[in-house]
PDB file of N, CA and C in Angstrom:
ATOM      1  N   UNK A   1      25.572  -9.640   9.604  1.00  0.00           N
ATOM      2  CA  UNK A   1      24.181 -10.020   9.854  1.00  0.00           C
ATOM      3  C   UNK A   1      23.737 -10.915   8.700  1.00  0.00           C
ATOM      4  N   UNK A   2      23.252 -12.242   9.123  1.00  0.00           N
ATOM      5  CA  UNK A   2      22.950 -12.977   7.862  1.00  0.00           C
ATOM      6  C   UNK A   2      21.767 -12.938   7.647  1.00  0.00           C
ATOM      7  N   UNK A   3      20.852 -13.198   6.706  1.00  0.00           N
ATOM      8  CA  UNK A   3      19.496 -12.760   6.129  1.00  0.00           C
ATOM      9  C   UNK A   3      18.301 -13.796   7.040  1.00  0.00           C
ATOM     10  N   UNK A   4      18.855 -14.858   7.950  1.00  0.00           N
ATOM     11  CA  UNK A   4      18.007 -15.317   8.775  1.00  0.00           C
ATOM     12  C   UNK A   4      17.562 -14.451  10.233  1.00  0.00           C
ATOM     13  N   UNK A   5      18.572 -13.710  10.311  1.00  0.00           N
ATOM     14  CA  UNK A   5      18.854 -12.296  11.041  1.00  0.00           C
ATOM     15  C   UNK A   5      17.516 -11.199  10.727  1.00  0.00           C
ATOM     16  N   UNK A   6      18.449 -11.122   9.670  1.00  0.00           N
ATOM     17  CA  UNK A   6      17.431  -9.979   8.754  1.00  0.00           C
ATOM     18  C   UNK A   6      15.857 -10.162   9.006  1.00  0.00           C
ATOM     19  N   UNK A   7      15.334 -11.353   8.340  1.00  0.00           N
ATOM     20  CA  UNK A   7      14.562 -11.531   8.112  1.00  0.00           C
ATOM     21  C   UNK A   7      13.281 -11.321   9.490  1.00  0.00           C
ATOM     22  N   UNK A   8      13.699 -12.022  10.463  1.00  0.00           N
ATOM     23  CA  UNK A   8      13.877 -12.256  12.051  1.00  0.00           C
ATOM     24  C   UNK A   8      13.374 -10.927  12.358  1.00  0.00           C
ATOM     25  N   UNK A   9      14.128  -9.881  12.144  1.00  0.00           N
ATOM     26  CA  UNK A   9      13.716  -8.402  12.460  1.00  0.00           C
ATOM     27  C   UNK A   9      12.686  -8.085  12.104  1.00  0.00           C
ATOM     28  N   UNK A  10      12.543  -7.789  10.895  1.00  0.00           N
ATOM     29  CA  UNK A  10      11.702  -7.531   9.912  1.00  0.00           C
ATOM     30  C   UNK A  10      10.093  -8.042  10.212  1.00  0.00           C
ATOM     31  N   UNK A  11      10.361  -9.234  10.628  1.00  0.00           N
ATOM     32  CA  UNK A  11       9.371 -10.005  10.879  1.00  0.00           C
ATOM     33  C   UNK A  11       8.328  -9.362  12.066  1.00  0.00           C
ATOM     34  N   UNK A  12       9.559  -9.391  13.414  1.00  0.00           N
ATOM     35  CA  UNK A  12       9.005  -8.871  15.030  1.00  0.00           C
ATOM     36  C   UNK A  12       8.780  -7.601  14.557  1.00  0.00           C
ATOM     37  N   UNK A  13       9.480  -6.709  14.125  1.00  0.00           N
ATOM     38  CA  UNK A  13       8.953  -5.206  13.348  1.00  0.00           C
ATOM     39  C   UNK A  13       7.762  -5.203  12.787  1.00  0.00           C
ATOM     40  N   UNK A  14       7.565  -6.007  12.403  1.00  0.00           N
ATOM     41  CA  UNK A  14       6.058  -5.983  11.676  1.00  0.00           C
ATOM     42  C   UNK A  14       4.944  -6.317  12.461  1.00  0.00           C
ATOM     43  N   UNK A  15       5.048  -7.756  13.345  1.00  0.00           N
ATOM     44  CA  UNK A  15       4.520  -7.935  14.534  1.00  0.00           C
ATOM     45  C   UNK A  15       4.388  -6.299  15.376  1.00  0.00           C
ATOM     46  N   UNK A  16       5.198  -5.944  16.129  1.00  0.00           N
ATOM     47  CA  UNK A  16       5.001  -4.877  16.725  1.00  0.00           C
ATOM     48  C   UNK A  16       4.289  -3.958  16.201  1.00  0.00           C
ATOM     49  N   UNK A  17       4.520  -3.405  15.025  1.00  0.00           N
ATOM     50  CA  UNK A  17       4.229  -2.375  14.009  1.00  0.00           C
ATOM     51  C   UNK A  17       2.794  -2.492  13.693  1.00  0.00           C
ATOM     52  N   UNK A  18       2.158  -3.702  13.615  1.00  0.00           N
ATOM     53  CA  UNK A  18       0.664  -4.058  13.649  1.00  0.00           C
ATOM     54  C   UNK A  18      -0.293  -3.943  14.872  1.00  0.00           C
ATOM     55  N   UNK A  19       0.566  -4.420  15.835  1.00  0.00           N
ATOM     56  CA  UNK A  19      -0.281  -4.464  17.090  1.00  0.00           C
ATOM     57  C   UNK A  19       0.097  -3.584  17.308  1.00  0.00           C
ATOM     58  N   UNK A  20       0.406  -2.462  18.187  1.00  0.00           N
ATOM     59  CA  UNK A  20       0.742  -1.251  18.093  1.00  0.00           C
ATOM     60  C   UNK A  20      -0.821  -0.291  17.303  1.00  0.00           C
ATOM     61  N   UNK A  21      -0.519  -0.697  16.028  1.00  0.00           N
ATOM     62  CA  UNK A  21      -1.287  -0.062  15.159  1.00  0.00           C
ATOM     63  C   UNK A  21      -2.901  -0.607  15.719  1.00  0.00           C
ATOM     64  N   UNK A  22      -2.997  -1.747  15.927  1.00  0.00           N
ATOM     65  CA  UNK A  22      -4.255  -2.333  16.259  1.00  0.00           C
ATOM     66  C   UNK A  22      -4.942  -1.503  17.790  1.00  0.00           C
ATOM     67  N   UNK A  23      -3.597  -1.680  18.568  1.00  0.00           N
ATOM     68  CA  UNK A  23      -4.023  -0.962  19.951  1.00  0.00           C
ATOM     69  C   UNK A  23      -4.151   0.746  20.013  1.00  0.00           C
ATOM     70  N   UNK A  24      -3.507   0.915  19.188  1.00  0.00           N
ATOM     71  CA  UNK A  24      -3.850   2.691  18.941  1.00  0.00           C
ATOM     72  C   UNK A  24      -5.622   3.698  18.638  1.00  0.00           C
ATOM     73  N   UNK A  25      -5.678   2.009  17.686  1.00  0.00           N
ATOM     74  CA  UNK A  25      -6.720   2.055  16.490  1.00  0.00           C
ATOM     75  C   UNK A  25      -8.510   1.979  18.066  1.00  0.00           C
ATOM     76  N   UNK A  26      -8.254   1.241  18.824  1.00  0.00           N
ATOM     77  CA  UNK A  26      -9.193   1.007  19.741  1.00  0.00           C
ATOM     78  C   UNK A  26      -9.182   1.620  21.113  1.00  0.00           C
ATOM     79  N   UNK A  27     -10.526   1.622  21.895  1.00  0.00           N
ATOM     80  CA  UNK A  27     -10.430   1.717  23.201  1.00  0.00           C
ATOM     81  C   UNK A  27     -10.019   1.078  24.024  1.00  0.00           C
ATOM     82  N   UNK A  28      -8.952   1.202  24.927  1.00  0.00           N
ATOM     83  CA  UNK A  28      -8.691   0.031  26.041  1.00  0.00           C
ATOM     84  C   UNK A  28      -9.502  -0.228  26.989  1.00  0.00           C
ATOM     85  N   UNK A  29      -9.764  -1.629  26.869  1.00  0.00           N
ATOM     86  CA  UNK A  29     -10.521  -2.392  27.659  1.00  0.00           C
ATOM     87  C   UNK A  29      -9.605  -2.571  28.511  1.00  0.00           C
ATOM     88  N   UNK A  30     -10.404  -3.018  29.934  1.00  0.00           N
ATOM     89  CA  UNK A  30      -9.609  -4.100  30.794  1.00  0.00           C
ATOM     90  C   UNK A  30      -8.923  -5.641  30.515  1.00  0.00           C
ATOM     91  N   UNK A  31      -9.712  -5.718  29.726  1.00  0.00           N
ATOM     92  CA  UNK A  31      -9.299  -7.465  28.893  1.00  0.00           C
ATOM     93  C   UNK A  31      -7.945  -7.113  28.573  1.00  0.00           C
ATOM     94  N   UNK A  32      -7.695  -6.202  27.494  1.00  0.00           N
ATOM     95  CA  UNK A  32      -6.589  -5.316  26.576  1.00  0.00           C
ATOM     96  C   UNK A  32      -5.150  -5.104  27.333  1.00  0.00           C
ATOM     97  N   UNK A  33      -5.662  -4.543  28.480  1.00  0.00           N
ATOM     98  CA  UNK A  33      -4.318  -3.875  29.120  1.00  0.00           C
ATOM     99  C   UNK A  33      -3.336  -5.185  28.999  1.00  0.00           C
ATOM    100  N   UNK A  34      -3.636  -6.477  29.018  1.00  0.00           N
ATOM    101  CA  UNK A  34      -2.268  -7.526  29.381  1.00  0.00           C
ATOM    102  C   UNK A  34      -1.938  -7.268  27.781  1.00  0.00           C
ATOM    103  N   UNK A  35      -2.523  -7.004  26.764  1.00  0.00           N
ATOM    104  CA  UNK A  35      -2.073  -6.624  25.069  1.00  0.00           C
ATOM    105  C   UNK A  35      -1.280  -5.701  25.435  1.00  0.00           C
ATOM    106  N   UNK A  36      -1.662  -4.594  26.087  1.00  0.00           N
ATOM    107  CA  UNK A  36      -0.465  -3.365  26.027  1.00  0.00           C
ATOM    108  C   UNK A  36       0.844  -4.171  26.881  1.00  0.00           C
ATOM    109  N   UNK A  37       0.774  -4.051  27.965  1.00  0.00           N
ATOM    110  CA  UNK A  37       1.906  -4.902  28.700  1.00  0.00           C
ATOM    111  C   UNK A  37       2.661  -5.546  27.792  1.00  0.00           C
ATOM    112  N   UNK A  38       1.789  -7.088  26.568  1.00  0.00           N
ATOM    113  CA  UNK A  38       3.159  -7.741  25.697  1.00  0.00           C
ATOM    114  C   UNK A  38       3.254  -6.688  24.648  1.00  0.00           C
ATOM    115  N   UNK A  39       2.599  -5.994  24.113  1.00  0.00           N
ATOM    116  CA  UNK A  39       3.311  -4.908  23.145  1.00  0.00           C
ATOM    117  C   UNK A  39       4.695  -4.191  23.753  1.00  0.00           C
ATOM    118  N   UNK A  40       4.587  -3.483  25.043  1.00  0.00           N
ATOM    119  CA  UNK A  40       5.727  -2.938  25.438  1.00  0.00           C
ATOM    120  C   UNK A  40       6.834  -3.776  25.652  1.00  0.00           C
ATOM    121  N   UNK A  41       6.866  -5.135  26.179  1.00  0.00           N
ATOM    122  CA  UNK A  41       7.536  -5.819  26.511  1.00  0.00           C
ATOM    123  C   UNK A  41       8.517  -6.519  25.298  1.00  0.00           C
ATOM    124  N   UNK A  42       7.343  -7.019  23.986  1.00  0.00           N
ATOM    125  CA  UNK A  42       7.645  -6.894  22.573  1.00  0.00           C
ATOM    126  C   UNK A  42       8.559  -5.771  22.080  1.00  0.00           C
ATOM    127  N   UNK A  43       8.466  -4.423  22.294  1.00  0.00           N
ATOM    128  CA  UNK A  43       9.030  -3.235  22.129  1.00  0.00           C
ATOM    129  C   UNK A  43      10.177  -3.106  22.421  1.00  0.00           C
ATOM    130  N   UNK A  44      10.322  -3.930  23.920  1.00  0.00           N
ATOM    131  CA  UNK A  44      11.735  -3.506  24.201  1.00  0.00           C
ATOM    132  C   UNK A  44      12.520  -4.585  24.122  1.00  0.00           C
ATOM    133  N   UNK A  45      11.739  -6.501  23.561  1.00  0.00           N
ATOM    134  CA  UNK A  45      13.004  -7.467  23.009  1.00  0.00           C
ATOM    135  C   UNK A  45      13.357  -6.333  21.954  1.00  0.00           C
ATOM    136  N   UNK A  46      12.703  -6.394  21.341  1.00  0.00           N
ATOM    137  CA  UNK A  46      12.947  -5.984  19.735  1.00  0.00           C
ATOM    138  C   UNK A  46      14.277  -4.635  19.813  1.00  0.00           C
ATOM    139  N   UNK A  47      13.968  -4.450  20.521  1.00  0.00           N
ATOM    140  CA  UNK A  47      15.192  -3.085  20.617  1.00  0.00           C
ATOM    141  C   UNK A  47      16.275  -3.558  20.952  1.00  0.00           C
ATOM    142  N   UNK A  48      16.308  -4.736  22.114  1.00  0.00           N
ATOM    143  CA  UNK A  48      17.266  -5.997  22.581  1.00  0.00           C
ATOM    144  C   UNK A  48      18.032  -6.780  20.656  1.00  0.00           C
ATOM    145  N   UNK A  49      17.006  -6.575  20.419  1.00  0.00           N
ATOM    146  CA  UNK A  49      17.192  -7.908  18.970  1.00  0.00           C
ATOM    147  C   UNK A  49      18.115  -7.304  18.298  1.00  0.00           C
ATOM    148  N   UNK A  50      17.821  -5.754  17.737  1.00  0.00           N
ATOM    149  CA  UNK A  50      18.413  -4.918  17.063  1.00  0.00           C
ATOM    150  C   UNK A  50      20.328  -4.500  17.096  1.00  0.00           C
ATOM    151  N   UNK A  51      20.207  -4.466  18.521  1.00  0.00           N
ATOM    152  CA  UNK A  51      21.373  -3.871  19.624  1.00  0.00           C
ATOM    153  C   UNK A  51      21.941  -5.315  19.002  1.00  0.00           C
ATOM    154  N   UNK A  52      21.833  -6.452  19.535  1.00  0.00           N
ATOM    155  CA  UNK A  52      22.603  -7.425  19.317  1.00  0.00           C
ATOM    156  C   UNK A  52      22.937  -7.892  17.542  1.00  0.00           C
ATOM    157  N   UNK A  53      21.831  -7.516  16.923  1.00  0.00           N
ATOM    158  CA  UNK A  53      22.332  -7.464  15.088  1.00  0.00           C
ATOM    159  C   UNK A  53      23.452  -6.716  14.588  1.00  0.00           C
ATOM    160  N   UNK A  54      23.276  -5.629  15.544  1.00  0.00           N
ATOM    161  CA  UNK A  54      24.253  -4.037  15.276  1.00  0.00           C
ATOM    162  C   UNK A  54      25.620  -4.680  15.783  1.00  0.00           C
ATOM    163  N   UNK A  55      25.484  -5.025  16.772  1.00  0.00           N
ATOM    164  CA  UNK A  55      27.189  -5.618  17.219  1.00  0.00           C
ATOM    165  C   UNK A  55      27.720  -6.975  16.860  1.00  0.00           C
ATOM    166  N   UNK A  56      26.592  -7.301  16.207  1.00  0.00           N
ATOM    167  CA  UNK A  56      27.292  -9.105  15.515  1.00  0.00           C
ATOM    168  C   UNK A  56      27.113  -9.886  16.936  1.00  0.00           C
ATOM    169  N   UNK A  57      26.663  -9.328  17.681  1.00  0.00           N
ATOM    170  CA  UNK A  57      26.179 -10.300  18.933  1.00  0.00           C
ATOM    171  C   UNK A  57      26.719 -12.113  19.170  1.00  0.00           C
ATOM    172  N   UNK A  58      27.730 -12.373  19.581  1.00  0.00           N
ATOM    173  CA  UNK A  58      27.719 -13.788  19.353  1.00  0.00           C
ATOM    174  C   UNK A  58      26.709 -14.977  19.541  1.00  0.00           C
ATOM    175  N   UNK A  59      26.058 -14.322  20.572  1.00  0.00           N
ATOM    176  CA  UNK A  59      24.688 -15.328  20.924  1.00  0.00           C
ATOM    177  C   UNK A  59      23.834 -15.179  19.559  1.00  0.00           C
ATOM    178  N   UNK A  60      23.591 -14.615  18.601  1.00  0.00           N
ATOM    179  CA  UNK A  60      22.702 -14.213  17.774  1.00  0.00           C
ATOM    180  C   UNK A  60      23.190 -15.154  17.159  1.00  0.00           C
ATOM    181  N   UNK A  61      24.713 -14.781  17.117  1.00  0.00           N
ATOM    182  CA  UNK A  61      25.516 -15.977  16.065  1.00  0.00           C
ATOM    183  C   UNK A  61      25.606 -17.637  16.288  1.00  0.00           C
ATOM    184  N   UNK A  62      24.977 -17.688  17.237  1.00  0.00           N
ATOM    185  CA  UNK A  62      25.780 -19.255  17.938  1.00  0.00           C
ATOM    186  C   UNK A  62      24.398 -19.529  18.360  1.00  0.00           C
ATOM    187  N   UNK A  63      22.865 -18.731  17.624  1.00  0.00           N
ATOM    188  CA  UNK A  63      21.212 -19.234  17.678  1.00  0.00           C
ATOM    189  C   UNK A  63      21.297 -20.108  16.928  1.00  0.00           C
ATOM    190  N   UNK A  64      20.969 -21.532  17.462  1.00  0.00           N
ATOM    191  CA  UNK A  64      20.328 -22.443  16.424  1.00  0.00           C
ATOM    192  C   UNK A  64      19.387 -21.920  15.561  1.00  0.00           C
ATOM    193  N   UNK A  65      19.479 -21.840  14.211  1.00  0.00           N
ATOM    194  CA  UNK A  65      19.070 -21.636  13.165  1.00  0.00           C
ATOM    195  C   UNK A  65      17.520 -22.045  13.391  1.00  0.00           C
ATOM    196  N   UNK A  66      17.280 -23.380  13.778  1.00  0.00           N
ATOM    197  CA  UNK A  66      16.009 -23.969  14.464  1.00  0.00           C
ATOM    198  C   UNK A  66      15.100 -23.304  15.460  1.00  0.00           C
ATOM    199  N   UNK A  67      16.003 -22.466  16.467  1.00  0.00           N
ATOM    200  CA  UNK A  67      15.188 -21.300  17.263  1.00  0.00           C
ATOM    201  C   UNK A  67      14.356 -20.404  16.358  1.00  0.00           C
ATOM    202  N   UNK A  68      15.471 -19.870  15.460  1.00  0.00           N
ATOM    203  CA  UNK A  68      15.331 -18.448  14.937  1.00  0.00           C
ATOM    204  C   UNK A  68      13.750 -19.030  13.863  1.00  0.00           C
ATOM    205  N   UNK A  69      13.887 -20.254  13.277  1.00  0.00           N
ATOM    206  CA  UNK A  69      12.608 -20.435  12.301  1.00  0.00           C
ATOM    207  C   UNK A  69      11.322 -20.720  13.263  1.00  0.00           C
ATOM    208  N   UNK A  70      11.544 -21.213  14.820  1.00  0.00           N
ATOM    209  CA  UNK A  70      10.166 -21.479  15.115  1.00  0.00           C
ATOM    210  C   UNK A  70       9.908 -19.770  15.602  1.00  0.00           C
ATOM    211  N   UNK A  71      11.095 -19.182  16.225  1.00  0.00           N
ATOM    212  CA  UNK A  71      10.254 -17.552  16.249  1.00  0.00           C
ATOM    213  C   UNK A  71       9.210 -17.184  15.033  1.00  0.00           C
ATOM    214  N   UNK A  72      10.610 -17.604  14.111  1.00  0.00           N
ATOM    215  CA  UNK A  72       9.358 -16.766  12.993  1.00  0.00           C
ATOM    216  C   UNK A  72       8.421 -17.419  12.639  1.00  0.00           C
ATOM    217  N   UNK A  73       7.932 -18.583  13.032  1.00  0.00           N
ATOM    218  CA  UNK A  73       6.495 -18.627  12.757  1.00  0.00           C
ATOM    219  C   UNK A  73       5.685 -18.536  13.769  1.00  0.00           C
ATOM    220  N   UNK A  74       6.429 -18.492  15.191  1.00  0.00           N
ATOM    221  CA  UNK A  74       5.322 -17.253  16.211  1.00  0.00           C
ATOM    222  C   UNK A  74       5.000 -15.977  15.772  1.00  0.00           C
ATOM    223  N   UNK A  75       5.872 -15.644  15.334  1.00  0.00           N
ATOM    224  CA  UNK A  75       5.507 -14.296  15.093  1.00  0.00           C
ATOM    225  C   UNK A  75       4.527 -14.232  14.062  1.00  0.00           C
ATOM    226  N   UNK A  76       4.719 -15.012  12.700  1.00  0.00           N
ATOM    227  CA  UNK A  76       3.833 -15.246  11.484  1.00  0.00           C
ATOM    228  C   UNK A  76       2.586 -15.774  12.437  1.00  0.00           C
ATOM    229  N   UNK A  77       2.073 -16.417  13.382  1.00  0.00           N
ATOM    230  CA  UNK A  77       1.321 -16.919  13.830  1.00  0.00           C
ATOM    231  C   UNK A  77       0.014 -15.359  14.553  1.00  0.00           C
ATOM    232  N   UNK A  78       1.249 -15.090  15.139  1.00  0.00           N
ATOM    233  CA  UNK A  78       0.683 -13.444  15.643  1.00  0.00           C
ATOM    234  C   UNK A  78       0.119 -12.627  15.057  1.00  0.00           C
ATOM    235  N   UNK A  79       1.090 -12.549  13.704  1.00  0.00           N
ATOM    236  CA  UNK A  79       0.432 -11.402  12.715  1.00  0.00           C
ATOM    237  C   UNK A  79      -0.765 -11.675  12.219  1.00  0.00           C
ATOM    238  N   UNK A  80      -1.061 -12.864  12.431  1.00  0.00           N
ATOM    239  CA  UNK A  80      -1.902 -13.445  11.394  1.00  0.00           C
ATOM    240  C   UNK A  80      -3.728 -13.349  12.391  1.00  0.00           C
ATOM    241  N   UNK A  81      -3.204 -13.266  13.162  1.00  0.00           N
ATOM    242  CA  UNK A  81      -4.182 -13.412  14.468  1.00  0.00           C
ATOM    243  C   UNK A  81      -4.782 -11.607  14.124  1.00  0.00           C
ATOM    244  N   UNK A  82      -3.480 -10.792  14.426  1.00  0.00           N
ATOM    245  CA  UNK A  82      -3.880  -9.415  14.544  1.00  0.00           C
ATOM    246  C   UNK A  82      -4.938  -8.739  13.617  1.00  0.00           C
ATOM    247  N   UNK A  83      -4.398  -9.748  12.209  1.00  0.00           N
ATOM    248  CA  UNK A  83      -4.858  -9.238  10.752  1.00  0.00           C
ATOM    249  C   UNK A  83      -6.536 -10.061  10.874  1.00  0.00           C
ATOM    250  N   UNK A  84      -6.540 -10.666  11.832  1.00  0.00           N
ATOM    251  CA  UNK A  84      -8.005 -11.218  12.177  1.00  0.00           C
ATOM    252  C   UNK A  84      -9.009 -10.281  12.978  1.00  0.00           C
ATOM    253  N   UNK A  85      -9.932 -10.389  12.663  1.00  0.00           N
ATOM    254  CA  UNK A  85     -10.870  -9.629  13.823  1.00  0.00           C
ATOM    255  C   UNK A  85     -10.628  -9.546  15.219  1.00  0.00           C
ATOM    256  N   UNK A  86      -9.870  -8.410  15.455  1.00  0.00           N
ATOM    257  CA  UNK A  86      -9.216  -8.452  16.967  1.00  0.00           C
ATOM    258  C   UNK A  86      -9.985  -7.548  17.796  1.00  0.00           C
ATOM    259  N   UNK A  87     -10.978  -8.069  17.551  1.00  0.00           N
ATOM    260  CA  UNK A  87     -12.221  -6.925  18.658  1.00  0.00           C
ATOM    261  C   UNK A  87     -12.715  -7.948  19.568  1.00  0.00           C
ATOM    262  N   UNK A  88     -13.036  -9.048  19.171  1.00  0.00           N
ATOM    263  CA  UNK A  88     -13.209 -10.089  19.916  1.00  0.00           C
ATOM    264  C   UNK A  88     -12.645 -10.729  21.310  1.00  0.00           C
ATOM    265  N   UNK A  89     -12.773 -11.128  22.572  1.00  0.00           N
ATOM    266  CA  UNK A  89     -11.663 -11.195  23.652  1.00  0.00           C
ATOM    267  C   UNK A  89     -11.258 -12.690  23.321  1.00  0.00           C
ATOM    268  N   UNK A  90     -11.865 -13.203  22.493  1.00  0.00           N
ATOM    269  CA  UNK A  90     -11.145 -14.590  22.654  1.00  0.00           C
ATOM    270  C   UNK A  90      -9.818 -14.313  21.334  1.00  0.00           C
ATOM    271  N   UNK A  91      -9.907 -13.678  20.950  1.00  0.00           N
ATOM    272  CA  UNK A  91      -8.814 -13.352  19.875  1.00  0.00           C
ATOM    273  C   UNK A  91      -8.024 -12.562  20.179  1.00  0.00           C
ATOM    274  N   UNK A  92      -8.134 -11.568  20.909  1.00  0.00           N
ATOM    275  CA  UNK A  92      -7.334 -10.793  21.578  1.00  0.00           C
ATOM    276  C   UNK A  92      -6.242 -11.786  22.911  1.00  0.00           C
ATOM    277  N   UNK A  93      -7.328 -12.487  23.515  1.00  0.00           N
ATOM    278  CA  UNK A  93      -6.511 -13.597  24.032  1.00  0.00           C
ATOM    279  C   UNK A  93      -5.761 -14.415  23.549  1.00  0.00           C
ATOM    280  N   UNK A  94      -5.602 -14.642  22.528  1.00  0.00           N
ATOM    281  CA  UNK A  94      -4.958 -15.900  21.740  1.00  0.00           C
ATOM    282  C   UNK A  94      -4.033 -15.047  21.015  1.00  0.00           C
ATOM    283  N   UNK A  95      -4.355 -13.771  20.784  1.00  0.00           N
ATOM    284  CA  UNK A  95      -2.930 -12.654  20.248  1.00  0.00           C
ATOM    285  C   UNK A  95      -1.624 -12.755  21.437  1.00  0.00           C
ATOM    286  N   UNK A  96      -2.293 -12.211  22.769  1.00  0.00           N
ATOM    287  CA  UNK A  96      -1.409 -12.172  23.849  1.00  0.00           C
ATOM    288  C   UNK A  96      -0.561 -13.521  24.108  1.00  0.00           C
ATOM    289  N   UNK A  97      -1.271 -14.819  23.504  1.00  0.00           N
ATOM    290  CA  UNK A  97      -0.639 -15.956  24.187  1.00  0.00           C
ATOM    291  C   UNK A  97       0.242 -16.082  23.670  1.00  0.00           C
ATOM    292  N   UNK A  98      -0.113 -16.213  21.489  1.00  0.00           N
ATOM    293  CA  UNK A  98       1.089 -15.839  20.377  1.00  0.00           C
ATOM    294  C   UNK A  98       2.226 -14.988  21.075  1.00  0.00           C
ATOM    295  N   UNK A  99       2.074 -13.558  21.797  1.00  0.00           N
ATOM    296  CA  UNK A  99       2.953 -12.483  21.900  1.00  0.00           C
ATOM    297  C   UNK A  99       3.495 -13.201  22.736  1.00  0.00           C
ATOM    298  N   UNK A 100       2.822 -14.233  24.111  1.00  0.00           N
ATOM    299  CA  UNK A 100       4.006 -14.587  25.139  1.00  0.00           C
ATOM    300  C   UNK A 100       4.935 -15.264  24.540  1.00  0.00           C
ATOM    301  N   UNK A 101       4.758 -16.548  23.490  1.00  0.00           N
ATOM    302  CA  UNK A 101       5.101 -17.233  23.111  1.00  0.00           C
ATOM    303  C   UNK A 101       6.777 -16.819  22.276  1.00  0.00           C
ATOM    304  N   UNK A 102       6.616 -15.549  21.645  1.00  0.00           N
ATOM    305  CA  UNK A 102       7.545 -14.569  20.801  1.00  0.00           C
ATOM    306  C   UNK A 102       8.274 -14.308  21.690  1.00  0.00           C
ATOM    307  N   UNK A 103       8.092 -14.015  22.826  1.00  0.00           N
ATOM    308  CA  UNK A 103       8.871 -12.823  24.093  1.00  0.00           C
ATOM    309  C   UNK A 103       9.950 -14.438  24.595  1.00  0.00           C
ATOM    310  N   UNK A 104       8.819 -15.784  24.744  1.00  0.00           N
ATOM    311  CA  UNK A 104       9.624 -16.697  25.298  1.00  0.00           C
ATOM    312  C   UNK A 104      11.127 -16.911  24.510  1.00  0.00           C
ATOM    313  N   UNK A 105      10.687 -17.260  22.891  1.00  0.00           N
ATOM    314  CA  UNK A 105      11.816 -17.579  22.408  1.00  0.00           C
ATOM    315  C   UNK A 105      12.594 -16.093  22.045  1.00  0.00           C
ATOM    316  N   UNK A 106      12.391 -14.817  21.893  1.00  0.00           N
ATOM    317  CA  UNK A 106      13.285 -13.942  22.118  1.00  0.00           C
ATOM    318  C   UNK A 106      14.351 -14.037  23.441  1.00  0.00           C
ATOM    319  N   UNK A 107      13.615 -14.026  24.301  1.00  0.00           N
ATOM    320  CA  UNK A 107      14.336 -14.141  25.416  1.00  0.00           C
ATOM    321  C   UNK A 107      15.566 -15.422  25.485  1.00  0.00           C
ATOM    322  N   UNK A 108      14.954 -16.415  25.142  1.00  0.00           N
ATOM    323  CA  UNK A 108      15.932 -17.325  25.057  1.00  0.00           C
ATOM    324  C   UNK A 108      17.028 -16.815  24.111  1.00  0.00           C
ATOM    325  N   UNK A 109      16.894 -16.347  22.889  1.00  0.00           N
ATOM    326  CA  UNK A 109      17.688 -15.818  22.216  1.00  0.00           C
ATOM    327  C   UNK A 109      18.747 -14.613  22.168  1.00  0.00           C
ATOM    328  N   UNK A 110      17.790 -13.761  22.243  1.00  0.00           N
ATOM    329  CA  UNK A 110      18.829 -12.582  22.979  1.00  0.00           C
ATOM    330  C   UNK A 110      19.028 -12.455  24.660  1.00  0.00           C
TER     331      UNK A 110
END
């Protein structure tokens, strides 16, 4: 696992690990529920991400390096949103779009 790997994890872990924490922290709205939906969906690349680190995954290996840096600044993009006043629906919206955006290039990846 090379530390662009590493890092990669660490990163969506934290993503998750926040929102998660954010959606726990509040009441669900109707606005919200598509937040829970990319949290779970987030939940289970990330478990995808892991599985493929653990086995040296060749696709992980043979990710343009270029994928793996614009993830991480979706994801840096996300966190950064969460760590914002996320009571708001237009921010909560623009969290979910960040989260589709993460799920897109995960998916491409793993």
């Amino acid at each position: 696992m090379n530390e662009t790997h590493e890092k990669t994890q660490a990163e969506i872990q934290s993503l998750y690990d926040e929102l998660q924490a954010y959606l726990n922290s509040t009441i669900a709205s109707p606005e919200q529920e598509h937040l829970y939906q990319k949290c779970d969906q987030l939940g289970e690349k990330l478990i995808d991400f892991r599985i493929a680190l653990i086995g040296n995954n060749s696709i992980l290996n043979q990710a343009n390096i270029a994928d793996l840096d614009t993830l991480l600044v979706e994801v840096t993009a996300a966190r950064s949103n969460i760590q914002k006043d996320v009571s708001a629906l237009k921010t909560v919206s623009q969290v979910a779009s960040l989260i589709d955006k993460v799920l897109e290039k995960l998916i491409k990846i793993v």
